[in-house]
Protein backbone atom coordinates (compact mmCIF):
# COMPACT_ATOMS: atom_id res chain seq x y z
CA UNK A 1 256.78 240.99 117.21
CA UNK A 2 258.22 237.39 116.23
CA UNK A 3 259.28 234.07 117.20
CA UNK A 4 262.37 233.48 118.90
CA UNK A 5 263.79 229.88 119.05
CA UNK A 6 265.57 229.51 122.80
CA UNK A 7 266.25 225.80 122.96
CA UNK A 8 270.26 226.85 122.29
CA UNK A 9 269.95 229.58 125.24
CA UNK A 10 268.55 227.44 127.76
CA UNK A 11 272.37 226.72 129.43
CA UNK A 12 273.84 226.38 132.94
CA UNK A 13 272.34 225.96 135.91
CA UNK A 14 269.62 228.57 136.12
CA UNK A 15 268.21 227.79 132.28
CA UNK A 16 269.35 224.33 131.56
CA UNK A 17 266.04 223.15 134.01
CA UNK A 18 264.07 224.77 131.61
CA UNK A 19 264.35 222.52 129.15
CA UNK A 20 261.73 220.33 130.79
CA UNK A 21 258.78 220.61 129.99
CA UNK A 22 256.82 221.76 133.26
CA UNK A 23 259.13 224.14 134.18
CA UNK A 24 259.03 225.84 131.22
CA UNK A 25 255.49 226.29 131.48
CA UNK A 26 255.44 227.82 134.59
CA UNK A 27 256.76 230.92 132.12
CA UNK A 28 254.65 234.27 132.71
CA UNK A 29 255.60 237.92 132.43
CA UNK A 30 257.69 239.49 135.29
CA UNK A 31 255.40 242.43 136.49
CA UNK A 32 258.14 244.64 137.44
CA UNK A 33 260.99 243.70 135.07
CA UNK A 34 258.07 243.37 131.95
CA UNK A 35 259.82 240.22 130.62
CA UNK A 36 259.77 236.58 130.67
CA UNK A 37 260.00 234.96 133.77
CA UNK A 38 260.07 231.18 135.48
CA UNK A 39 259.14 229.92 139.07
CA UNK A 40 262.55 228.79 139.33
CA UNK A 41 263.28 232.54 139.14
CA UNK A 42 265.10 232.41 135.70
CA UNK A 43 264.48 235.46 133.95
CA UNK A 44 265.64 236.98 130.41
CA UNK A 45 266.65 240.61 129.87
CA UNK A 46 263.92 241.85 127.37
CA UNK A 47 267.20 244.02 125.72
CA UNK A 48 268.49 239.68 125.19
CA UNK A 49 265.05 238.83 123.69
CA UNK A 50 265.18 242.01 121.14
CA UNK A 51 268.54 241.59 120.44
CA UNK A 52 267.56 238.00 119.14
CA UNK A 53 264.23 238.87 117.65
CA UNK A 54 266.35 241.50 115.53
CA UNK A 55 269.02 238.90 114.57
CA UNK A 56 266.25 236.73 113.55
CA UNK A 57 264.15 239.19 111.60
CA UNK A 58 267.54 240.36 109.76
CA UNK A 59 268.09 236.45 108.85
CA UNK A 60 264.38 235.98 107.98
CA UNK A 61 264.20 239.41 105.29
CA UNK A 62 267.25 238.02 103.99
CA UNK A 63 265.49 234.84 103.11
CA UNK A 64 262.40 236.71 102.36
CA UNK A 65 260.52 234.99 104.62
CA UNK A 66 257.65 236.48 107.25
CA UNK A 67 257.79 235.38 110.62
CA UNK A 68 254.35 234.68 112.73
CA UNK A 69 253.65 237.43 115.70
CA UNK A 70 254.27 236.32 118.89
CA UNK A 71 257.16 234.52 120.85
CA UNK A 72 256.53 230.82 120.67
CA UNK A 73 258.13 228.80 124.22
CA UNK A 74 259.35 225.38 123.55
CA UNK A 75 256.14 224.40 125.53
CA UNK A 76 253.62 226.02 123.30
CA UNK A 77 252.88 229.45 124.44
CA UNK A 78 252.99 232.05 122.88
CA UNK A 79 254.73 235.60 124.79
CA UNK A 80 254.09 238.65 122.72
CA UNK A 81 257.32 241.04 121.93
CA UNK A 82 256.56 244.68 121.11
């Protein structure tokens, strides 16, 4: 598990909405894709999320840092990553 920072993803039509606010809080898991999803039907691949959670774990045990457990939105929930 870990936190994963997606303000710089949020891009292009489908994601750049999600920068507001109540759209991004309309964020619950997908129950058939197991992954973050939006009402405005924005989804992320959960292979995108790990691949950035891994990044950021590799940058964080370089600085010898711990990271707290769950994914943290930009609107203040938290989305667990196993």
């Amino acid at each position: 598990m870990g936190v994963i920072d997606l303000t710089s993803e949020l891009t292009g039509d489908m994601f750049a909405p999600l920068l507001a606010p109540e759209l991004f809080a309309t964020a619950y898991q997908h129950p058939e894709m197991r992954t973050v999803a939006w009402a405005n039907c924005a989804d992320l691949a959960p292979e995108f999320l790990l691949d950035l959670l891994h990044g950021r774990l590799q940058q964080a045990a370089s600085l010898n840092k711990l990271l707290p457990s769950p994914l943290l939105l930009p609107n203040g929930c938290l989305y667990p990553i196993t």
